[in-house]
PDB file of N, CA and C in Angstrom:
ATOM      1  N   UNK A   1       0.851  -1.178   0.000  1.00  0.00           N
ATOM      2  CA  UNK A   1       0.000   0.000   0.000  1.00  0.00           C
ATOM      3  C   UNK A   1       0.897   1.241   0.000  1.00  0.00           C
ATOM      4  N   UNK A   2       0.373   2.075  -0.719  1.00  0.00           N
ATOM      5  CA  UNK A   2       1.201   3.177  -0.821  1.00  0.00           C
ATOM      6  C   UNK A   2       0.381   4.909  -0.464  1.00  0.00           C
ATOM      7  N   UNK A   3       1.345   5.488   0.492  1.00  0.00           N
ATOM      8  CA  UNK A   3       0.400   6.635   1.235  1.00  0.00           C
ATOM      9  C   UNK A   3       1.439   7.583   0.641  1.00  0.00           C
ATOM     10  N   UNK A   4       0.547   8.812   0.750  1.00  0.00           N
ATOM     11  CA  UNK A   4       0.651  10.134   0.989  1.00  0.00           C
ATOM     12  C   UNK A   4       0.729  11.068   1.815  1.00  0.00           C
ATOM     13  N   UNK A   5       2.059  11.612   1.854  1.00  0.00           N
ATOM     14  CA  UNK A   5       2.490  12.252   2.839  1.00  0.00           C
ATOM     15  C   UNK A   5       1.889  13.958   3.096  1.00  0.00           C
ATOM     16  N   UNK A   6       1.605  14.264   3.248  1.00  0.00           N
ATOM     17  CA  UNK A   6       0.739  16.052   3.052  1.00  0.00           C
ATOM     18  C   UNK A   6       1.812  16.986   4.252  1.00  0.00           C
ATOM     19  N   UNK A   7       2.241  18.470   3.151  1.00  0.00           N
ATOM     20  CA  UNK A   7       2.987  18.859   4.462  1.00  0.00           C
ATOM     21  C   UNK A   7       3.888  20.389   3.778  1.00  0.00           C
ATOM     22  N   UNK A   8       5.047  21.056   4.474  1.00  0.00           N
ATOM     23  CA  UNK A   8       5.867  21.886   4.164  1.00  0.00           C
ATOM     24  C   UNK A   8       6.921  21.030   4.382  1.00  0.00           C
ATOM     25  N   UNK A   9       7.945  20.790   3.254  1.00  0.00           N
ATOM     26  CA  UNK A   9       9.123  19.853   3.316  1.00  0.00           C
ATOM     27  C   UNK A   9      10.485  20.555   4.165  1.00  0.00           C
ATOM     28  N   UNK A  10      10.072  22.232   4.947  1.00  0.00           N
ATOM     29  CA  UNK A  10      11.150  22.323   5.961  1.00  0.00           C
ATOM     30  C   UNK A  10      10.755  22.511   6.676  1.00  0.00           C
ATOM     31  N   UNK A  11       9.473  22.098   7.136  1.00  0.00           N
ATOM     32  CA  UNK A  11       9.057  21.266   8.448  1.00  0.00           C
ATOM     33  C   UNK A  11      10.185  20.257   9.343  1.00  0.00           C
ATOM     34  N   UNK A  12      10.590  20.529  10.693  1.00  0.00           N
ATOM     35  CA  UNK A  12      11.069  19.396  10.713  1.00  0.00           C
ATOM     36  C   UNK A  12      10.401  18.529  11.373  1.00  0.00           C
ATOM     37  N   UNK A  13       9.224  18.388  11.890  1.00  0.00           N
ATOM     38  CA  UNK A  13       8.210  16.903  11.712  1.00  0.00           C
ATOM     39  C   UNK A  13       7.970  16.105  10.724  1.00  0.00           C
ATOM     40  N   UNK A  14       8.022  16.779   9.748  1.00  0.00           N
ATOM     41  CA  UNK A  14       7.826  17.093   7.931  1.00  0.00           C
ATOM     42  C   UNK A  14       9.262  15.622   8.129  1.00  0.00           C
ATOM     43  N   UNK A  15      10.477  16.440   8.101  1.00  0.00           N
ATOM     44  CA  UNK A  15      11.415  15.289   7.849  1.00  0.00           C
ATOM     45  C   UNK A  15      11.806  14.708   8.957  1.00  0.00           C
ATOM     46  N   UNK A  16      11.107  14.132  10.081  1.00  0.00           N
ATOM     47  CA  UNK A  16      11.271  13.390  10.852  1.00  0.00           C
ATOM     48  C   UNK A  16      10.220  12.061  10.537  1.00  0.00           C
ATOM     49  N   UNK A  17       9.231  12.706   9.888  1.00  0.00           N
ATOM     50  CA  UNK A  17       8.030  11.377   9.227  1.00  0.00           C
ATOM     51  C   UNK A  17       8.646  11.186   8.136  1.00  0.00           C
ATOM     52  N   UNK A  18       9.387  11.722   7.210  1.00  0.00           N
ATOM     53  CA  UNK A  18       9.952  11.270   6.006  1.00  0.00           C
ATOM     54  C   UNK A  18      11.025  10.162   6.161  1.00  0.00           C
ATOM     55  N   UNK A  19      12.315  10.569   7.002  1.00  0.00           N
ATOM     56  CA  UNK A  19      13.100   9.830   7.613  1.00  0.00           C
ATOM     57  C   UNK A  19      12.551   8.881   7.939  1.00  0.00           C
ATOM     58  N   UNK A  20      11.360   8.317   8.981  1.00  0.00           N
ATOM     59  CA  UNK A  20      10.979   7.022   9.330  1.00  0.00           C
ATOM     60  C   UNK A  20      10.632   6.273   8.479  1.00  0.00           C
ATOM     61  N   UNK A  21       9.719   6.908   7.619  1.00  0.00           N
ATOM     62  CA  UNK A  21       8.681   6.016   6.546  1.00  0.00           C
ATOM     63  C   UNK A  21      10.326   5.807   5.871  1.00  0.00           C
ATOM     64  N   UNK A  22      11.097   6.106   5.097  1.00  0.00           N
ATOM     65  CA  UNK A  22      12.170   5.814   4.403  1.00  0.00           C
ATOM     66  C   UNK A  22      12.513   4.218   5.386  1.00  0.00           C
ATOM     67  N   UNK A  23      13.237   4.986   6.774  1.00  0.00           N
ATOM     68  CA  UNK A  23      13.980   3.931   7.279  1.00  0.00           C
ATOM     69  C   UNK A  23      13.047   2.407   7.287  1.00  0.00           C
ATOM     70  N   UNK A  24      11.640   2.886   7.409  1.00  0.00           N
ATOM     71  CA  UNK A  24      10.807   1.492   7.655  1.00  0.00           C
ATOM     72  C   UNK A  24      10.443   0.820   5.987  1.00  0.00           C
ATOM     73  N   UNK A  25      11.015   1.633   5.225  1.00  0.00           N
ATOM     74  CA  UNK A  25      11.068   1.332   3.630  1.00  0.00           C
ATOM     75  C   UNK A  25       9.362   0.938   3.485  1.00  0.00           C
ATOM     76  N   UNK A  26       8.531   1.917   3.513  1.00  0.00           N
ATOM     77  CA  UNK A  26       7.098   2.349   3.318  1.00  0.00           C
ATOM     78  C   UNK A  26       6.954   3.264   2.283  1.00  0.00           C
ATOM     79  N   UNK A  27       6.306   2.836   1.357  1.00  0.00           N
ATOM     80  CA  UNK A  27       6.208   3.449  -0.341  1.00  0.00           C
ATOM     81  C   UNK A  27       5.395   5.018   0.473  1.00  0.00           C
ATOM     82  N   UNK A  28       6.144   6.006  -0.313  1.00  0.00           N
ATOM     83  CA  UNK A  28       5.042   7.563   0.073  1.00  0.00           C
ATOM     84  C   UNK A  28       5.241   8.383  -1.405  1.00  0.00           C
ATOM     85  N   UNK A  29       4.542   9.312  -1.377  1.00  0.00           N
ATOM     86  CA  UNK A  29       4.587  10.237  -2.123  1.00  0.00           C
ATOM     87  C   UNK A  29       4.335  11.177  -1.180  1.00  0.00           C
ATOM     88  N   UNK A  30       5.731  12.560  -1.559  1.00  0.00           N
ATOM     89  CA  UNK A  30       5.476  13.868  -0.716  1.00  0.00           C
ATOM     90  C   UNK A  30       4.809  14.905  -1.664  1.00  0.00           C
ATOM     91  N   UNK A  31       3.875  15.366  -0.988  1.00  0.00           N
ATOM     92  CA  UNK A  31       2.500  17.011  -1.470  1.00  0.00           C
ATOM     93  C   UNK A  31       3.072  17.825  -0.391  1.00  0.00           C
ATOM     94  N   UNK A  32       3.857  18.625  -1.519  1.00  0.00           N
ATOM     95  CA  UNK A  32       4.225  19.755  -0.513  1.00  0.00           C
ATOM     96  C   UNK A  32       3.427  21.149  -0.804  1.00  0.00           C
ATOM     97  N   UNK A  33       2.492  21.583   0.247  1.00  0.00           N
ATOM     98  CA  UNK A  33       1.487  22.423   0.313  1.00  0.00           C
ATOM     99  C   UNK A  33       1.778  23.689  -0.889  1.00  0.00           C
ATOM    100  N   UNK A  34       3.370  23.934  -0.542  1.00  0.00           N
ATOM    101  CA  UNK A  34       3.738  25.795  -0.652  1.00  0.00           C
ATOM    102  C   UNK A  34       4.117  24.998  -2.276  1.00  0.00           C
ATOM    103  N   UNK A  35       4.765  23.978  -2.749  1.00  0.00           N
ATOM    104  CA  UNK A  35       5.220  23.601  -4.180  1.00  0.00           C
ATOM    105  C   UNK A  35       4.012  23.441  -4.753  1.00  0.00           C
ATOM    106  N   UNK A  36       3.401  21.972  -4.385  1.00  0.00           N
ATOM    107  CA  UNK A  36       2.158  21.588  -5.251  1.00  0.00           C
ATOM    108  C   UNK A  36       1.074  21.912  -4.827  1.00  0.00           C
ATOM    109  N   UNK A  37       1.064  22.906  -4.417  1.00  0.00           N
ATOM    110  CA  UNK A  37      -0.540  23.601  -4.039  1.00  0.00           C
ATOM    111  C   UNK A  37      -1.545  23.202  -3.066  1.00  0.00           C
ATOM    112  N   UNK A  38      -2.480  23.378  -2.751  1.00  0.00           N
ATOM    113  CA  UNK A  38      -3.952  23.224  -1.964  1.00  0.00           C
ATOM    114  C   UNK A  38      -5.325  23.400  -2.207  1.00  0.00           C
ATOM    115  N   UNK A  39      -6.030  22.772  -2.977  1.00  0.00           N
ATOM    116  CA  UNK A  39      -7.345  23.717  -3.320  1.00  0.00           C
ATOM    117  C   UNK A  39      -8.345  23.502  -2.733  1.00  0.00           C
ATOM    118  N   UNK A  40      -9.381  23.807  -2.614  1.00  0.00           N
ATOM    119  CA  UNK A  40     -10.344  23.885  -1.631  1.00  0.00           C
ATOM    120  C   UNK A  40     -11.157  22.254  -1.719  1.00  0.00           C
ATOM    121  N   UNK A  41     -11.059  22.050  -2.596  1.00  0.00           N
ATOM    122  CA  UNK A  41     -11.732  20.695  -2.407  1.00  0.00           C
ATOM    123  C   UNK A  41     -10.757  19.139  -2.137  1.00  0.00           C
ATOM    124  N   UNK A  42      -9.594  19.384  -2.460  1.00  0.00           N
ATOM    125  CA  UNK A  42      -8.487  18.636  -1.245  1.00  0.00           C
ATOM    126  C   UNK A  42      -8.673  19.301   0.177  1.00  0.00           C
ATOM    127  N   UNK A  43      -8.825  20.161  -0.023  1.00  0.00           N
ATOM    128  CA  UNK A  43      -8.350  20.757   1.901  1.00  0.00           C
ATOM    129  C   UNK A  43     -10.105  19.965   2.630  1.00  0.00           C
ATOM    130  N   UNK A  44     -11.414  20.400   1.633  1.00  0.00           N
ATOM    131  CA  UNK A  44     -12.438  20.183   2.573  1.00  0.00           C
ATOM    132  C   UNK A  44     -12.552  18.421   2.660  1.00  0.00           C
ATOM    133  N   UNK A  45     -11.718  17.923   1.476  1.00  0.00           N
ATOM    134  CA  UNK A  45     -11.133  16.200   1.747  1.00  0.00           C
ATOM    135  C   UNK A  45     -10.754  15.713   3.345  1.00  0.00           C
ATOM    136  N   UNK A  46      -9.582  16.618   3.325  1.00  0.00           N
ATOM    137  CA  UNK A  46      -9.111  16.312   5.464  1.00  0.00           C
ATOM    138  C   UNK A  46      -9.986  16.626   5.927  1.00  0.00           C
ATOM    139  N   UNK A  47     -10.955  18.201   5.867  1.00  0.00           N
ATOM    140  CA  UNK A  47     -11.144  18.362   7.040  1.00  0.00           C
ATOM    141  C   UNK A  47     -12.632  17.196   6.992  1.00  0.00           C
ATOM    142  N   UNK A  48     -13.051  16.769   6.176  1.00  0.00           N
ATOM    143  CA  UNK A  48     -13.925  15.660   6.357  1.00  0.00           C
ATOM    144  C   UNK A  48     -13.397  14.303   6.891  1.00  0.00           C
ATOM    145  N   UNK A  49     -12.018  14.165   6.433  1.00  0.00           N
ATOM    146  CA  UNK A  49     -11.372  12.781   7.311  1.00  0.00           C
ATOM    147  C   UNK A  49     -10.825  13.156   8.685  1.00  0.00           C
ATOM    148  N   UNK A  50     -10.617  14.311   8.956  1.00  0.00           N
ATOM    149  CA  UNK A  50      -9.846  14.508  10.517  1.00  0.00           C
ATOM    150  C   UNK A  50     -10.458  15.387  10.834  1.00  0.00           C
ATOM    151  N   UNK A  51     -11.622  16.368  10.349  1.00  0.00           N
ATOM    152  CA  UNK A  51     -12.312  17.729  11.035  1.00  0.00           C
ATOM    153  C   UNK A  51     -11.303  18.505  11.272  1.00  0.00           C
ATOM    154  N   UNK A  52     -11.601  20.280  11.304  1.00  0.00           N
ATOM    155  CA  UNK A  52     -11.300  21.007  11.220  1.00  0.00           C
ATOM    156  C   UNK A  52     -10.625  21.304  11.983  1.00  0.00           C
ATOM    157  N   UNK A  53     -10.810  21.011  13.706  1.00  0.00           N
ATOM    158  CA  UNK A  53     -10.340  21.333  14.893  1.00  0.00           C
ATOM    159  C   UNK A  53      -8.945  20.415  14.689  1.00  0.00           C
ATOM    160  N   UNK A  54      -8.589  19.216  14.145  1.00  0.00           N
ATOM    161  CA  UNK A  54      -7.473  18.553  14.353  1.00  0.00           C
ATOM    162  C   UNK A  54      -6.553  19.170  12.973  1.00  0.00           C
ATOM    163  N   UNK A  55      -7.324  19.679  12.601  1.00  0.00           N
ATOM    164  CA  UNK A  55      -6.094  20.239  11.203  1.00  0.00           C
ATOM    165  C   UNK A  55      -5.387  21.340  11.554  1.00  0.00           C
ATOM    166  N   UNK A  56      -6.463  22.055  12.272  1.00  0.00           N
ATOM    167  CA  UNK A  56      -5.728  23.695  12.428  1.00  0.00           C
ATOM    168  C   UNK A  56      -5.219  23.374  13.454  1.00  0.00           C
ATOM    169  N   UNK A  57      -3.661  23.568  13.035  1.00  0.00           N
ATOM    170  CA  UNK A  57      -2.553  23.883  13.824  1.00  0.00           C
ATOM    171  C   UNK A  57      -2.520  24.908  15.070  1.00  0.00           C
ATOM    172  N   UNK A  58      -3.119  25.366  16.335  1.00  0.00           N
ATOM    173  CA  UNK A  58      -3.161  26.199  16.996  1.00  0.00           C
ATOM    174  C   UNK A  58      -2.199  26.364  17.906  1.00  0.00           C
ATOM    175  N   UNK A  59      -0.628  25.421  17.580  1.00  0.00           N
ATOM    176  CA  UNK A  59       0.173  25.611  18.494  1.00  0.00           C
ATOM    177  C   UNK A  59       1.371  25.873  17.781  1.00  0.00           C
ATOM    178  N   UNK A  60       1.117  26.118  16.422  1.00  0.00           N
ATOM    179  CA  UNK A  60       2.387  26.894  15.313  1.00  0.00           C
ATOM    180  C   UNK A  60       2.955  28.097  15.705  1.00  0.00           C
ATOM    181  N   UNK A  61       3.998  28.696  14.796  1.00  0.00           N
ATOM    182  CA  UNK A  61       4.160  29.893  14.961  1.00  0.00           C
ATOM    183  C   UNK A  61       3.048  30.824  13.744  1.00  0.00           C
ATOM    184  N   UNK A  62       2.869  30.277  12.917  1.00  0.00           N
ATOM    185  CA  UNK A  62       1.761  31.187  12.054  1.00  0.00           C
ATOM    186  C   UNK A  62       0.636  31.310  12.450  1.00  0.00           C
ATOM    187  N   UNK A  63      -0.278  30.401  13.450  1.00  0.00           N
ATOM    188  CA  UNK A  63      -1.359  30.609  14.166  1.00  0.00           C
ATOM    189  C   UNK A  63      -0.844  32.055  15.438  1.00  0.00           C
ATOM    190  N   UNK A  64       0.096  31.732  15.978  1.00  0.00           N
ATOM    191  CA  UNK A  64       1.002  32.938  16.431  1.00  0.00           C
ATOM    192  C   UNK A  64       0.781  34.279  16.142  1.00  0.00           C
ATOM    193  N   UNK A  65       0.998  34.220  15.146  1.00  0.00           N
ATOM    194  CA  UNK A  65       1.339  35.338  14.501  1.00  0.00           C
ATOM    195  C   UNK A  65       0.275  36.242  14.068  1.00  0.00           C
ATOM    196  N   UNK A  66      -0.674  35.721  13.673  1.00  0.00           N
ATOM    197  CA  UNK A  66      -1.943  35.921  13.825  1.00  0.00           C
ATOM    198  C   UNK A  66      -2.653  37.042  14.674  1.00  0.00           C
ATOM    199  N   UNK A  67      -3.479  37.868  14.326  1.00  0.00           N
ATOM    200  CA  UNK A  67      -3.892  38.906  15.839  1.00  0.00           C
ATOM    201  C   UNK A  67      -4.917  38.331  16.100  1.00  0.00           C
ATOM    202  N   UNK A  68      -5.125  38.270  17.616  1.00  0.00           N
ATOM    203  CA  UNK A  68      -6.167  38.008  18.390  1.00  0.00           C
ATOM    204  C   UNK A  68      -7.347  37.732  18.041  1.00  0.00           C
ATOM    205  N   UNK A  69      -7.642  39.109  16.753  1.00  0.00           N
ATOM    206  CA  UNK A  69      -8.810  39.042  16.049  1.00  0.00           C
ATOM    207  C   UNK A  69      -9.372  38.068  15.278  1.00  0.00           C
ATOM    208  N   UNK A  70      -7.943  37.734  14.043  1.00  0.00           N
ATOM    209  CA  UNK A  70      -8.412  36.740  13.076  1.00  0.00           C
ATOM    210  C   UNK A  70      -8.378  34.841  13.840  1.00  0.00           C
ATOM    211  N   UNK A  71      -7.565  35.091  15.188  1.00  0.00           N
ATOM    212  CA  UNK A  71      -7.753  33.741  15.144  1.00  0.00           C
ATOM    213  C   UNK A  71      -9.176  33.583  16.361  1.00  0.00           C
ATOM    214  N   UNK A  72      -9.968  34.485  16.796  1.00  0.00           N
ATOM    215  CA  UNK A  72     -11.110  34.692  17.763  1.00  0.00           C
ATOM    216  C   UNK A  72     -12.120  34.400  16.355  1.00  0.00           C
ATOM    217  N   UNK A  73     -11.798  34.821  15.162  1.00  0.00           N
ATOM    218  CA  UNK A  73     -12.872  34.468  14.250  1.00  0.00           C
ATOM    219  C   UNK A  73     -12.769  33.279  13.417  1.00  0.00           C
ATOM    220  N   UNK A  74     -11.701  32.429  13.416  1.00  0.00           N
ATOM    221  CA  UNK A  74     -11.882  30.772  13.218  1.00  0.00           C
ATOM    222  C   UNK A  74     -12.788  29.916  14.009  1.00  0.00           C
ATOM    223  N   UNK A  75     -13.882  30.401  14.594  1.00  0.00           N
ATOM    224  CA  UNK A  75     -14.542  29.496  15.132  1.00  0.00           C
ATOM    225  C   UNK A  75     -15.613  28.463  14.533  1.00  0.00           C
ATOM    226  N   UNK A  76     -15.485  28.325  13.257  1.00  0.00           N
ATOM    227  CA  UNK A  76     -16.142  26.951  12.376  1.00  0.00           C
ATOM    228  C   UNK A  76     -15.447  26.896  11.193  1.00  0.00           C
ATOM    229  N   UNK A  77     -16.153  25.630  10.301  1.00  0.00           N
ATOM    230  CA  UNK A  77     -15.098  24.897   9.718  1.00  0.00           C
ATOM    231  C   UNK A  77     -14.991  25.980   7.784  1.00  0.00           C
ATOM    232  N   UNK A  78     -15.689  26.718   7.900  1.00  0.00           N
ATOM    233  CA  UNK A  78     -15.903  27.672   6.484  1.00  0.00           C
ATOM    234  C   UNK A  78     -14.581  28.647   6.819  1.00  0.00           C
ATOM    235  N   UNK A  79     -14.724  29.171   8.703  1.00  0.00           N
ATOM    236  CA  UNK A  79     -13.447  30.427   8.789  1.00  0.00           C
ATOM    237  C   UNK A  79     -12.312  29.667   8.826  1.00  0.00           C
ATOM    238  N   UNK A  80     -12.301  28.286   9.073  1.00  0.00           N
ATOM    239  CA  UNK A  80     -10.665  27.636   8.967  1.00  0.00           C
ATOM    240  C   UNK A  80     -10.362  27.136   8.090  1.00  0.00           C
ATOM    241  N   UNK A  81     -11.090  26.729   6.679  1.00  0.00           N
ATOM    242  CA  UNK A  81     -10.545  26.365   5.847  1.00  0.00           C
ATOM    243  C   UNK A  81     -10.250  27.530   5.496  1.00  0.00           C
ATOM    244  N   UNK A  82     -10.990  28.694   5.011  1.00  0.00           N
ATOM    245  CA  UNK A  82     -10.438  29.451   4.503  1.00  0.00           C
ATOM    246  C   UNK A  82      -8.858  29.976   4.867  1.00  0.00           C
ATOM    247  N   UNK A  83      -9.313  30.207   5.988  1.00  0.00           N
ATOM    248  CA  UNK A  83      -7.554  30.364   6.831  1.00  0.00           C
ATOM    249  C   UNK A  83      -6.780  29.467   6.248  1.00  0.00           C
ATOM    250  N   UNK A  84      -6.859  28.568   6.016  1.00  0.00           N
ATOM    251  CA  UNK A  84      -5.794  27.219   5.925  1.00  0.00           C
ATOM    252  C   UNK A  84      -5.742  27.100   4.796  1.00  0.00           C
ATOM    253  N   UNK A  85      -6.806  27.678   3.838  1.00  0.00           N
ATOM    254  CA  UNK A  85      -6.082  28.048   2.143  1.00  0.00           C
ATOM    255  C   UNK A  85      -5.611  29.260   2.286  1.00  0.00           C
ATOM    256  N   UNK A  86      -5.283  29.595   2.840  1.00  0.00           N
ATOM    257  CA  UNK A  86      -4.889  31.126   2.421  1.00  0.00           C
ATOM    258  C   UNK A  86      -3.253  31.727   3.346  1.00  0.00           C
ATOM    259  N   UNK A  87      -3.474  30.546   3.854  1.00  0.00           N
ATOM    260  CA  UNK A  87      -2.062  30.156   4.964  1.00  0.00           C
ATOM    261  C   UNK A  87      -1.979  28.780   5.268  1.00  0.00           C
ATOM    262  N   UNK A  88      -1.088  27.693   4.400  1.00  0.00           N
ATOM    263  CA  UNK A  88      -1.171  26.474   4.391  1.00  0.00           C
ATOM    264  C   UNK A  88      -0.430  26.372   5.417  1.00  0.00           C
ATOM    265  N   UNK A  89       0.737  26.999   6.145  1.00  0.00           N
ATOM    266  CA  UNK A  89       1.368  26.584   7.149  1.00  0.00           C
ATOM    267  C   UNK A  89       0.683  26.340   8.664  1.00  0.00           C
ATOM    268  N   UNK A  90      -0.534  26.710   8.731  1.00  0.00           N
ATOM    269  CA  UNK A  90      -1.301  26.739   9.718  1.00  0.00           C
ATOM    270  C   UNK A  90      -1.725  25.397   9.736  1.00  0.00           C
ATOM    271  N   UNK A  91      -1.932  24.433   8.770  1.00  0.00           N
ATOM    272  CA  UNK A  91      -2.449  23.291   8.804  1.00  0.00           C
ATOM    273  C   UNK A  91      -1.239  22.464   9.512  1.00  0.00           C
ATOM    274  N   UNK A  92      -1.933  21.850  10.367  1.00  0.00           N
ATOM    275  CA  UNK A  92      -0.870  20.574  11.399  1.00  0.00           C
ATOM    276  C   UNK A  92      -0.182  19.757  10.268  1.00  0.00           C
ATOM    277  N   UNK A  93       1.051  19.392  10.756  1.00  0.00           N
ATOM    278  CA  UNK A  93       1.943  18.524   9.893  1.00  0.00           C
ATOM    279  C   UNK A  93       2.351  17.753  11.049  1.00  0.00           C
ATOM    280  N   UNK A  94       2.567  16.309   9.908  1.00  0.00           N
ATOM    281  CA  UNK A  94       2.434  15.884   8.955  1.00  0.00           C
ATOM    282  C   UNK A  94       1.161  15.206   8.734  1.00  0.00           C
ATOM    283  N   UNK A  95       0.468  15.135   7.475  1.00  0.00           N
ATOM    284  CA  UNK A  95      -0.849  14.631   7.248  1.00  0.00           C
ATOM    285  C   UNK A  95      -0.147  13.120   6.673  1.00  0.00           C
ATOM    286  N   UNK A  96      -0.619  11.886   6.979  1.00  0.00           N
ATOM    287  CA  UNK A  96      -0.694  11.078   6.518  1.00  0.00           C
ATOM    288  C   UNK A  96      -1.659  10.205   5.379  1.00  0.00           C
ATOM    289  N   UNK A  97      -1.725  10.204   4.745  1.00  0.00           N
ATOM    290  CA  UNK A  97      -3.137   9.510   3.917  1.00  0.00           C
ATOM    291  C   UNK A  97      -2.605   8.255   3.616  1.00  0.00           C
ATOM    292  N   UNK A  98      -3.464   7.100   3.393  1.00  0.00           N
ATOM    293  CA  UNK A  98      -3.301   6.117   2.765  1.00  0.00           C
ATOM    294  C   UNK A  98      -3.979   5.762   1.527  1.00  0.00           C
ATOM    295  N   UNK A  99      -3.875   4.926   0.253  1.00  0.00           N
ATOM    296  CA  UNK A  99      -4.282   4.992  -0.728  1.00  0.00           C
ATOM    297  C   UNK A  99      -6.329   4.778  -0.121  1.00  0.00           C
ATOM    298  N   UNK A 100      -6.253   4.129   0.861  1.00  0.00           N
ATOM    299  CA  UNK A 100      -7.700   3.803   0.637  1.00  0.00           C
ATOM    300  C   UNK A 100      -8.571   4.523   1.494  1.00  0.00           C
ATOM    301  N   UNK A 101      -7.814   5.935   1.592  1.00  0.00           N
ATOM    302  CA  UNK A 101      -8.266   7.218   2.233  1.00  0.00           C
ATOM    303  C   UNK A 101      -8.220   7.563   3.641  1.00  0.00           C
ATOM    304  N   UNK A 102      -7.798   6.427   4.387  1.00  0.00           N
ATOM    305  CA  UNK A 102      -7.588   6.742   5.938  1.00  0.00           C
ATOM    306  C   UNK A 102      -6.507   7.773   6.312  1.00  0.00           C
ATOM    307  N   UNK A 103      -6.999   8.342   7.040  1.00  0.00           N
ATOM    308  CA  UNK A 103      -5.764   9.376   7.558  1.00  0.00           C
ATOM    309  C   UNK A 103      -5.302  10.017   8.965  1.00  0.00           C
ATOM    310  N   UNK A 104      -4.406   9.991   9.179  1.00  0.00           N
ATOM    311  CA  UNK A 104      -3.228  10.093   9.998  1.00  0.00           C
ATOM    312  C   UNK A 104      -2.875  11.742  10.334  1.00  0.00           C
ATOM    313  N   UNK A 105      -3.303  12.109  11.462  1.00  0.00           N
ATOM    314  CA  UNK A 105      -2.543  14.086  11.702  1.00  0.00           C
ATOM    315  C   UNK A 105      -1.446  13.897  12.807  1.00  0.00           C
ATOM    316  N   UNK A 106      -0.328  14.364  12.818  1.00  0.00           N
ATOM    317  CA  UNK A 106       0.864  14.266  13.391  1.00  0.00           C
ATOM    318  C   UNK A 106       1.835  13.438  13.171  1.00  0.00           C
ATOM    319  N   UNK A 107       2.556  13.175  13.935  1.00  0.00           N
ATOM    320  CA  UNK A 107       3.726  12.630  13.627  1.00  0.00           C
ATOM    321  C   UNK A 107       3.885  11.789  15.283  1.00  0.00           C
ATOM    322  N   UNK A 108       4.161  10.618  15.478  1.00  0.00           N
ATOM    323  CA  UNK A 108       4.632   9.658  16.275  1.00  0.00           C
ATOM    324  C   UNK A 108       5.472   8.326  15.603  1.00  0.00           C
ATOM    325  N   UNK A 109       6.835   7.852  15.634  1.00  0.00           N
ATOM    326  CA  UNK A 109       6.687   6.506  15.709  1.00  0.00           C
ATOM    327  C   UNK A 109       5.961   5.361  15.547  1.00  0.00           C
ATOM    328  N   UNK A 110       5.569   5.570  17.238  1.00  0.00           N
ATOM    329  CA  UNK A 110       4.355   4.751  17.532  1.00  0.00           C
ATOM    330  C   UNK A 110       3.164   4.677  16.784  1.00  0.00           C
ATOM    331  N   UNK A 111       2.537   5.818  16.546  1.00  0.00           N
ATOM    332  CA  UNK A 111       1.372   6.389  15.800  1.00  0.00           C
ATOM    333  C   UNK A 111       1.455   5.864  14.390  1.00  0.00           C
ATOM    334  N   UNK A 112       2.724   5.894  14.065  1.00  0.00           N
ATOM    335  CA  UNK A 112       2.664   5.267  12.694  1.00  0.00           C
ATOM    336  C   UNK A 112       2.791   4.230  12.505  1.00  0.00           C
ATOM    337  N   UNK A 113       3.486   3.640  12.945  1.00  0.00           N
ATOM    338  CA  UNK A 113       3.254   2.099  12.893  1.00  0.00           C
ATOM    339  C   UNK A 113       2.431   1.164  13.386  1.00  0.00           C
ATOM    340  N   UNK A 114       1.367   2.160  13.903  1.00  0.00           N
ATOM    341  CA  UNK A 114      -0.261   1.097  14.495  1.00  0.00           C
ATOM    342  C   UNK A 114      -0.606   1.811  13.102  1.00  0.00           C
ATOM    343  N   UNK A 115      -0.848   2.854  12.577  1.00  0.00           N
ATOM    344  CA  UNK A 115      -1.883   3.161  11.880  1.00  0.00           C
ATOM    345  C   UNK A 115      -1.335   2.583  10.406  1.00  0.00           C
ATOM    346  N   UNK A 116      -0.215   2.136   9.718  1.00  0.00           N
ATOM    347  CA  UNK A 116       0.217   1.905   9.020  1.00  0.00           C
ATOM    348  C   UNK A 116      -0.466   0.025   8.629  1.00  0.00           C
ATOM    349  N   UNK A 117      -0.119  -0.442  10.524  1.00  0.00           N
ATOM    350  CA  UNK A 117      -0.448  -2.094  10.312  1.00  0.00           C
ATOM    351  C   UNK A 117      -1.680  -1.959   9.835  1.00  0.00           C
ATOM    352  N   UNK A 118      -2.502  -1.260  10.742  1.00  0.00           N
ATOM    353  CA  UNK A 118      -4.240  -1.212  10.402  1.00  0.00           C
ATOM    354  C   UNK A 118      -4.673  -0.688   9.199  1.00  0.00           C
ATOM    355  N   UNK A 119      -4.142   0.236   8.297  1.00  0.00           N
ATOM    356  CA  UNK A 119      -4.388  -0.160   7.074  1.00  0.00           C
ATOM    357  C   UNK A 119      -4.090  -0.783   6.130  1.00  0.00           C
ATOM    358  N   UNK A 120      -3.148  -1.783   6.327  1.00  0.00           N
ATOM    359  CA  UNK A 120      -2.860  -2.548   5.234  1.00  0.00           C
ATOM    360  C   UNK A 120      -3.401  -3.429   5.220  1.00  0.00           C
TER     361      UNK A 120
END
């Protein structure tokens, strides 16, 4: 089975999930947000497999950065996608997908290699 990796490639969670999946020699393809883009109907893809609240990154530095204002008005899933097309770095990394659509938000070891057995 072969997954998809979703992400910013100088992330370094980004290449700490790359590094593993390599070392555990697990077929991926990397989608890097800022290279190969985001469009609204991939993005409303996650937030239908992981919801909105687990995508948006609220412990980044670009959620950060943010004033008070715009992130007091992400409070449903229309004001965070938009946010999250319009600032892909806000979206949590690393997204995992698998070919038969299950998906994976963060990065663990552990995490990956239960969720990896269970979909194959």
């Amino acid at each position: 089975m072969t997954f998809t990796l979703y992400g910013i490639k100088n992330c370094d969670t980004i290449k700490k999930a790359r590094r593993w999946l390599e070392e555990q020699h697990i077929e991926y393809r990397f989608h890097d947000y800022r290279a190969d883009g985001l469009d609204e109907a991939r993005l409303q893809g996650f937030i239908d497999l992981v919801g909105w609240q687990t995508l948006l990154n609220t412990r980044g530095t670009t959620w950060r950065r943010l004033s008070e204002a715009q992130r007091n008005a992400v409070d449903n899933a229309d004001a965070a996608k938009a946010l999250m097309l319009q600032q892909p770095a806000v979206i949590k990394r690393p997204l995992l997908v698998s070919a038969s659509g299950q998906a994976l938000c963060g990065f663990s070891p552990d995490g990956y290699q239960t969720f990896i057995a269970e979909v194959k």
